[in-house]
PDB file of N, CA and C in Angstrom:
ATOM      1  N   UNK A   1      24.254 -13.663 -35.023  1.00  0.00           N
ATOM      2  CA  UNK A   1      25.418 -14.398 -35.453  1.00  0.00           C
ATOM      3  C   UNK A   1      25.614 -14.135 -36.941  1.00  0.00           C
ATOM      4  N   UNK A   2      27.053 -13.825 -37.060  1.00  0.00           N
ATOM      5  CA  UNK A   2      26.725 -13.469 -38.877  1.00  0.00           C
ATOM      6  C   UNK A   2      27.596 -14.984 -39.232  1.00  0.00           C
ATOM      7  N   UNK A   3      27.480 -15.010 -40.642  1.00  0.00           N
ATOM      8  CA  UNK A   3      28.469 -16.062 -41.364  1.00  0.00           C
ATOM      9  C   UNK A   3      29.941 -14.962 -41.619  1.00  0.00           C
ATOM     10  N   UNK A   4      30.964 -16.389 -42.236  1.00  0.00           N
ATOM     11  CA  UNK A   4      32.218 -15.731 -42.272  1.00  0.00           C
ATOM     12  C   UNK A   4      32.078 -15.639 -43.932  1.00  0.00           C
ATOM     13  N   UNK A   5      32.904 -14.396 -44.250  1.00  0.00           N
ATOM     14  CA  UNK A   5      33.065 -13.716 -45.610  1.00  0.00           C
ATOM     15  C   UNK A   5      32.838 -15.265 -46.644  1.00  0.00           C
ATOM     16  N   UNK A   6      32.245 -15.311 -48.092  1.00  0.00           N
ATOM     17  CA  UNK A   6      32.492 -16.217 -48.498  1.00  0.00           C
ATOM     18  C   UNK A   6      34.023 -16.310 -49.235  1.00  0.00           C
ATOM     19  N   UNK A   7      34.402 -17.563 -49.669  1.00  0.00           N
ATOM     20  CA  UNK A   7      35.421 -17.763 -50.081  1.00  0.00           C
ATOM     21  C   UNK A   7      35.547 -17.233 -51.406  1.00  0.00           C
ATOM     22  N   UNK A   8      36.217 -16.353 -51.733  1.00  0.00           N
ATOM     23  CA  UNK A   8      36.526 -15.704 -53.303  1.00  0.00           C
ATOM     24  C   UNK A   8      37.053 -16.746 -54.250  1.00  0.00           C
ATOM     25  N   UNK A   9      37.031 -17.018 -55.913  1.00  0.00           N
ATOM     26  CA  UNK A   9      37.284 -17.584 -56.540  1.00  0.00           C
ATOM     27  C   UNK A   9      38.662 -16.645 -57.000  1.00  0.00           C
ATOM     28  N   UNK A  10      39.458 -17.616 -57.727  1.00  0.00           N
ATOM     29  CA  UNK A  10      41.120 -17.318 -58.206  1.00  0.00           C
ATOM     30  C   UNK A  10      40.739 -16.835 -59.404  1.00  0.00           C
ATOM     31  N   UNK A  11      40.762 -15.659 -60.011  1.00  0.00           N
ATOM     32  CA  UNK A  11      40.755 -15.117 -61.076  1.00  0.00           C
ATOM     33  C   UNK A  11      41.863 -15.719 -61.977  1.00  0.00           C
ATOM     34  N   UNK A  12      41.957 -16.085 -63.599  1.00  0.00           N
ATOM     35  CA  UNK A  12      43.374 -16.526 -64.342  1.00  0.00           C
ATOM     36  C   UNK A  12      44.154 -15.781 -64.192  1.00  0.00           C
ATOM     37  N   UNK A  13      43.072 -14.636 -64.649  1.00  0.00           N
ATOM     38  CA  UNK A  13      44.062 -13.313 -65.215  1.00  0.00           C
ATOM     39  C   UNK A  13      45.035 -12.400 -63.862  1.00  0.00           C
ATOM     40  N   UNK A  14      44.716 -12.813 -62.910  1.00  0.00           N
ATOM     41  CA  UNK A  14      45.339 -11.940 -61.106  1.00  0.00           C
ATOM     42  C   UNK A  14      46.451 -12.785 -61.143  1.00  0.00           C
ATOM     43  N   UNK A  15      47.463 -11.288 -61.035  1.00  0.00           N
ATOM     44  CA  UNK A  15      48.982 -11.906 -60.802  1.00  0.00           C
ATOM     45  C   UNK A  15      49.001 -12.434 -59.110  1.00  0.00           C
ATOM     46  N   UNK A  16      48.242 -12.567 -58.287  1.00  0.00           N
ATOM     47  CA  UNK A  16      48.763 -13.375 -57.116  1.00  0.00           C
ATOM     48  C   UNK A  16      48.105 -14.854 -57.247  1.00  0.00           C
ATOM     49  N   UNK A  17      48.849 -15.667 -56.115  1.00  0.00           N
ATOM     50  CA  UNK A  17      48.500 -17.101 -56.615  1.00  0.00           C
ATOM     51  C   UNK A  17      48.104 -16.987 -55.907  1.00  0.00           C
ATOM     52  N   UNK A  18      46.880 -18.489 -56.709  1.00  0.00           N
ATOM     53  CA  UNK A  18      45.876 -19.165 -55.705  1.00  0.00           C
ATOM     54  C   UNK A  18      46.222 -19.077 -54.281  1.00  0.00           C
ATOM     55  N   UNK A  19      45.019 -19.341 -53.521  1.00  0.00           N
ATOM     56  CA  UNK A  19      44.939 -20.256 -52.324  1.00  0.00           C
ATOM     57  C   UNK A  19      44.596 -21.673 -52.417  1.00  0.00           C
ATOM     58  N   UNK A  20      45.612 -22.104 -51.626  1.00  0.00           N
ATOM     59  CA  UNK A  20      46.096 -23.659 -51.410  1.00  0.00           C
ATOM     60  C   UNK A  20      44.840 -24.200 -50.596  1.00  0.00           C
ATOM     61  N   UNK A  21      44.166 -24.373 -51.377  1.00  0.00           N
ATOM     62  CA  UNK A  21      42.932 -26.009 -50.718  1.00  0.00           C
ATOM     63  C   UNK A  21      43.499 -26.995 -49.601  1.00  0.00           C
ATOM     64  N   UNK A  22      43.144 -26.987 -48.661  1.00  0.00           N
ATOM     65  CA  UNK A  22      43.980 -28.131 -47.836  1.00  0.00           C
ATOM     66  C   UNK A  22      43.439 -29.400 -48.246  1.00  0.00           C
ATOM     67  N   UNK A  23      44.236 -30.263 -48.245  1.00  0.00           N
ATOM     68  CA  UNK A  23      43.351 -31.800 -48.712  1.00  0.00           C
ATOM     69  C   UNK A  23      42.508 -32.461 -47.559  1.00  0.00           C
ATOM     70  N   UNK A  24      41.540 -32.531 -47.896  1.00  0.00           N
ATOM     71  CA  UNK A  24      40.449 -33.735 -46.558  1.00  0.00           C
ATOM     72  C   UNK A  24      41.008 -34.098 -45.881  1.00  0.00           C
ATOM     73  N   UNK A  25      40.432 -34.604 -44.733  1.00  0.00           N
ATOM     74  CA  UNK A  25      41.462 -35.222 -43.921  1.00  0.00           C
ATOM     75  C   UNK A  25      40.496 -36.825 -44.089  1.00  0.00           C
ATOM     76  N   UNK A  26      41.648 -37.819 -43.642  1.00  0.00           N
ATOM     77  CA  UNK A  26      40.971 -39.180 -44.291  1.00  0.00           C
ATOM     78  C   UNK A  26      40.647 -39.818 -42.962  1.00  0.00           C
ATOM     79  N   UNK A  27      39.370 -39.885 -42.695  1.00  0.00           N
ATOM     80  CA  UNK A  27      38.984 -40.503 -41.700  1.00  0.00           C
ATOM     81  C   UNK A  27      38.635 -41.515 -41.847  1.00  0.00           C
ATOM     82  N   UNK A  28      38.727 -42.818 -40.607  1.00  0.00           N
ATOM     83  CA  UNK A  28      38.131 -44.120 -40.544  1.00  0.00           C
ATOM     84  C   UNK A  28      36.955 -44.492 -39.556  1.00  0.00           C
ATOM     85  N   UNK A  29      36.541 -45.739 -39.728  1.00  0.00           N
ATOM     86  CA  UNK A  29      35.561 -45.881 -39.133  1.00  0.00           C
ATOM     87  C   UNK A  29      36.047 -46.133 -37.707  1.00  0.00           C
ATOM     88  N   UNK A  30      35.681 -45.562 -36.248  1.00  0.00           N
ATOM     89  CA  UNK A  30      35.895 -46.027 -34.841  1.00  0.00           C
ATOM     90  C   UNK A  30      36.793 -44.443 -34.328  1.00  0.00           C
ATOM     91  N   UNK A  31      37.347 -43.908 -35.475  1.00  0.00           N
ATOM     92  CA  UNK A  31      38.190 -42.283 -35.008  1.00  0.00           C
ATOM     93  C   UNK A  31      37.455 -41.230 -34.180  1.00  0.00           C
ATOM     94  N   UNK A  32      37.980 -40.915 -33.547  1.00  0.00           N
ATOM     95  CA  UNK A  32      37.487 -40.308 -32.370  1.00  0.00           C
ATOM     96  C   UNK A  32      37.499 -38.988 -33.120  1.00  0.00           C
ATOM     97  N   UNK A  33      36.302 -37.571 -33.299  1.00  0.00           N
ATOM     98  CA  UNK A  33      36.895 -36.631 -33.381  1.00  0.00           C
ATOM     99  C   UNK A  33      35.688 -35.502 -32.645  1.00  0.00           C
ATOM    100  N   UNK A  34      36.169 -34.290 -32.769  1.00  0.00           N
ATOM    101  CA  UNK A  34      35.527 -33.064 -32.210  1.00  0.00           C
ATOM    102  C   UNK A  34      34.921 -32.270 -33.117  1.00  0.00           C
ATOM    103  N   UNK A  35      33.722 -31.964 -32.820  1.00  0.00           N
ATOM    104  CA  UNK A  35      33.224 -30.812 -34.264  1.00  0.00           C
ATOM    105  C   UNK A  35      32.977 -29.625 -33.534  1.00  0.00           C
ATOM    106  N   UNK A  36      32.876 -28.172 -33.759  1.00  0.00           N
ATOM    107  CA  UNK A  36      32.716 -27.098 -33.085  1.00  0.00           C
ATOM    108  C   UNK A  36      31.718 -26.833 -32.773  1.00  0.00           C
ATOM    109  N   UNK A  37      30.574 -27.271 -33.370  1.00  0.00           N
ATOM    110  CA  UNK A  37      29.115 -27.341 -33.275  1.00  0.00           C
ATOM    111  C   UNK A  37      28.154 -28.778 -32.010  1.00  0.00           C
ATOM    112  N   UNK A  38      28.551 -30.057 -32.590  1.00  0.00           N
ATOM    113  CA  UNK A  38      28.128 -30.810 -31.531  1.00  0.00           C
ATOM    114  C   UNK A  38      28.999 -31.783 -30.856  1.00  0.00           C
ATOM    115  N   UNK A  39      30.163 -31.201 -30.508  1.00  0.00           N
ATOM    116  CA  UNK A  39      31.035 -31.650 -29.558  1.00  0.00           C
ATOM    117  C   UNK A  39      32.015 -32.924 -29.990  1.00  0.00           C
ATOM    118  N   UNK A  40      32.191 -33.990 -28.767  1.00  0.00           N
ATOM    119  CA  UNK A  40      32.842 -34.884 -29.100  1.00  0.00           C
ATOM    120  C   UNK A  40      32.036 -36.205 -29.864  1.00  0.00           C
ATOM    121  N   UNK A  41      32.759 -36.953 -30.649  1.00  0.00           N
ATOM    122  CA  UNK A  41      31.983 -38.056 -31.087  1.00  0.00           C
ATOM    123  C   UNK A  41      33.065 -38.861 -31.321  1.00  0.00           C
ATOM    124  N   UNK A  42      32.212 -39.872 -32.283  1.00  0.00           N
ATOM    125  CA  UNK A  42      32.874 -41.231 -32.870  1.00  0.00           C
ATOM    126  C   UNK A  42      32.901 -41.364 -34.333  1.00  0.00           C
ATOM    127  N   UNK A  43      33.571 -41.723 -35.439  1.00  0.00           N
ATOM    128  CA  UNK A  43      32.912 -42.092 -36.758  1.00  0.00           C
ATOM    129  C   UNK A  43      32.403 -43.279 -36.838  1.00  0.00           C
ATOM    130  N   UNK A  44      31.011 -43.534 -37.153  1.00  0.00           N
ATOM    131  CA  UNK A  44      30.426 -44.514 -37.426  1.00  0.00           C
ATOM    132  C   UNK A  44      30.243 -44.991 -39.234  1.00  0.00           C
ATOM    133  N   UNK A  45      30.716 -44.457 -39.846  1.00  0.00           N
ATOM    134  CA  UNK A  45      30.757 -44.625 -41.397  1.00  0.00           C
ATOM    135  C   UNK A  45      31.291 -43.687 -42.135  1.00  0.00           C
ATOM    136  N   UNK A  46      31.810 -44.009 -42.954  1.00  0.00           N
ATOM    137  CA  UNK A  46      32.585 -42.902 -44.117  1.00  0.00           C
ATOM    138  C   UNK A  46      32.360 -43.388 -45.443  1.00  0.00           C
ATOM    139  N   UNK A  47      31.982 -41.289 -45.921  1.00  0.00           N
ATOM    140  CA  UNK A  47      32.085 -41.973 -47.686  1.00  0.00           C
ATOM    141  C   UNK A  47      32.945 -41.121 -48.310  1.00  0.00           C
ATOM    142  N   UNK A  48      34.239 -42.171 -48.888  1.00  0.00           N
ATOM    143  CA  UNK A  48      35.060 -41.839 -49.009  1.00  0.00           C
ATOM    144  C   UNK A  48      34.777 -40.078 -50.069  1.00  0.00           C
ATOM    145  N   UNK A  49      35.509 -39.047 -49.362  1.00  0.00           N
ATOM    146  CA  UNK A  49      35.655 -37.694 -50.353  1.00  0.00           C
ATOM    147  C   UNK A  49      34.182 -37.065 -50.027  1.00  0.00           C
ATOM    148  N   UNK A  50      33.351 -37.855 -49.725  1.00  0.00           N
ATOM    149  CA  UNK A  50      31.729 -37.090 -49.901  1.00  0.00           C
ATOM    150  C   UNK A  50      31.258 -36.714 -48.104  1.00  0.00           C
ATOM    151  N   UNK A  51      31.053 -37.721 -47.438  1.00  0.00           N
ATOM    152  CA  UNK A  51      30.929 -36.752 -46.203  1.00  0.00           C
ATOM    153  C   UNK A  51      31.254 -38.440 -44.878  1.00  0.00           C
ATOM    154  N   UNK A  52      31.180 -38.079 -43.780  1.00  0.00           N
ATOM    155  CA  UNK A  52      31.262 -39.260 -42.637  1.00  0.00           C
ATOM    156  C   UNK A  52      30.153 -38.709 -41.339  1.00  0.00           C
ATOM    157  N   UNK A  53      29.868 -40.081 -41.356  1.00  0.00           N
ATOM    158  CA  UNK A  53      28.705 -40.244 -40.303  1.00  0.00           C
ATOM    159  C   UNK A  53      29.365 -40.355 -39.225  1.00  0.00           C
ATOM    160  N   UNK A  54      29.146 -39.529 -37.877  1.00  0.00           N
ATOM    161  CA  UNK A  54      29.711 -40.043 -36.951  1.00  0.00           C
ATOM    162  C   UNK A  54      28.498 -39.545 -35.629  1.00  0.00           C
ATOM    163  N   UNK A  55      28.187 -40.216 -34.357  1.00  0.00           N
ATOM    164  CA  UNK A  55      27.578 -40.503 -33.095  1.00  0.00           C
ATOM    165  C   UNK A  55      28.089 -39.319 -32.645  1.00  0.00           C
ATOM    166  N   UNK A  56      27.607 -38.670 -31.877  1.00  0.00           N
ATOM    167  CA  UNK A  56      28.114 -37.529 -30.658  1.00  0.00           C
ATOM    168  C   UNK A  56      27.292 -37.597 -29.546  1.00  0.00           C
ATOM    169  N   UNK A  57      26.663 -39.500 -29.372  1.00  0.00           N
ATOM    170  CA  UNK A  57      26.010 -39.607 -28.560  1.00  0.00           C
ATOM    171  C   UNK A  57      24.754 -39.099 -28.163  1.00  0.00           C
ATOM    172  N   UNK A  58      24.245 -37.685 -28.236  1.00  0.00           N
ATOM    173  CA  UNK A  58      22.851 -37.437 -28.146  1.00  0.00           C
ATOM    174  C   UNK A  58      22.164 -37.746 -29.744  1.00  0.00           C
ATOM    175  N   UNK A  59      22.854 -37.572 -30.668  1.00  0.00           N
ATOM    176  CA  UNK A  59      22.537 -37.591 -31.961  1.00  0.00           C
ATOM    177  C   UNK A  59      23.716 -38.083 -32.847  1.00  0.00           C
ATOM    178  N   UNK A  60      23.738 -38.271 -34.210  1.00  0.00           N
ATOM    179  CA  UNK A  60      24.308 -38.913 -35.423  1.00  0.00           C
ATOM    180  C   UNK A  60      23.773 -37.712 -36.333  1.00  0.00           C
ATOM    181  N   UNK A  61      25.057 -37.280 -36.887  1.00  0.00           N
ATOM    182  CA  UNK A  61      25.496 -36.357 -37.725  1.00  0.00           C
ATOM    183  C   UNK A  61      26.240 -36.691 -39.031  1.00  0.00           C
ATOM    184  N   UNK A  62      25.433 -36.390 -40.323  1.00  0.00           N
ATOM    185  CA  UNK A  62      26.363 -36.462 -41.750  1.00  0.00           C
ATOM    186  C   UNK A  62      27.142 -35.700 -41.743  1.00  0.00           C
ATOM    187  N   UNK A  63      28.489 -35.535 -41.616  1.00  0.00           N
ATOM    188  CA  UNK A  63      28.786 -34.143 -42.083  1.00  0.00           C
ATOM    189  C   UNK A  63      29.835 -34.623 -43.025  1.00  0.00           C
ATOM    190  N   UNK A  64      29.363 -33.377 -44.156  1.00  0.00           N
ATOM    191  CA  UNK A  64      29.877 -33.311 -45.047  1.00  0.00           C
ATOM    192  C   UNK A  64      31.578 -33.075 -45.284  1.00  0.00           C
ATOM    193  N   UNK A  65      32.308 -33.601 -46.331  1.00  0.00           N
ATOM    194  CA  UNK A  65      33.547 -33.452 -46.605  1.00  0.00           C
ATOM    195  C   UNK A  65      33.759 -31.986 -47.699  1.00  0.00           C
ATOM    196  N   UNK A  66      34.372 -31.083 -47.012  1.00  0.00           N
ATOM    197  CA  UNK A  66      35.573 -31.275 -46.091  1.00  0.00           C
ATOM    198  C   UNK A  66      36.317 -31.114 -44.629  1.00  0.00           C
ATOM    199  N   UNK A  67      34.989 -31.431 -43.984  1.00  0.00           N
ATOM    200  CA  UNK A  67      35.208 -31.493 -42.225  1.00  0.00           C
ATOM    201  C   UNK A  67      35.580 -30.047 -41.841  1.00  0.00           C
ATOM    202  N   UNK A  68      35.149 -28.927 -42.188  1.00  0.00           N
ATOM    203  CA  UNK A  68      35.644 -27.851 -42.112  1.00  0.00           C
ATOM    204  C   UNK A  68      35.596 -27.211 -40.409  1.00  0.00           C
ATOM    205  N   UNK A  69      34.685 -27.999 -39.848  1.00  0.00           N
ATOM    206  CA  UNK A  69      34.286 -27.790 -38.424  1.00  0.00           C
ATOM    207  C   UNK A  69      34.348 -28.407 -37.471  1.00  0.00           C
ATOM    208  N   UNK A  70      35.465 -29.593 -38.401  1.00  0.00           N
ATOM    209  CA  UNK A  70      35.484 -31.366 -37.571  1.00  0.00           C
ATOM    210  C   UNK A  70      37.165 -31.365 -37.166  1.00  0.00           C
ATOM    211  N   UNK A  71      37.520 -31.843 -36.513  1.00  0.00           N
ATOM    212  CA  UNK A  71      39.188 -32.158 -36.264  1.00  0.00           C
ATOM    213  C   UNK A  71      38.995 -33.462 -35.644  1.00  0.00           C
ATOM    214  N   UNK A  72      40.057 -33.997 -36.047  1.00  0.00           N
ATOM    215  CA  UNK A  72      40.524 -35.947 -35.922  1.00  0.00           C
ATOM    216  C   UNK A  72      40.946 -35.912 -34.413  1.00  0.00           C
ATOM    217  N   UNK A  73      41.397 -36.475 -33.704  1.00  0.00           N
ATOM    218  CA  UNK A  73      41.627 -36.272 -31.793  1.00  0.00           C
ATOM    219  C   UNK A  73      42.855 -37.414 -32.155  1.00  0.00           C
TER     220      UNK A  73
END
């Protein structure tokens, strides 16, 4: 399994513009969501900007913000 390319930094001086950061997505506590790795779950705690705890039933997972592997349902 390889990893995906890392993300390049925006040079000042490069006439093309940045890439657009998507903003977090703001999750609450009881939101149902899916991660690509351990399936469906629940959020059981959030810290706000830093990462959310959520159940996927066999286990409880930190994952970190910015949910890059997580989607809201």
């Amino acid at each position: 399994m390889t990893k995906p390319p890392a993300v390049k930094r925006h040079l000042p001086t490069s006439p093309f513009k940045a890439r657009v950061v998507p903003a977090p997505k703001h999750l609450a506590v009881g939101d149902q969501v899916t991660h690509d790795m351990y399936g469906l779950g629940r959020v059981l705690g959030v810290e706000e900007g830093i990462a959310a705890l959520v159940d996927f039933g066999s286990t409880q997972e930190r994952i970190l913000s910015p949910y890059a592997k997580m989607t809201k349902l």
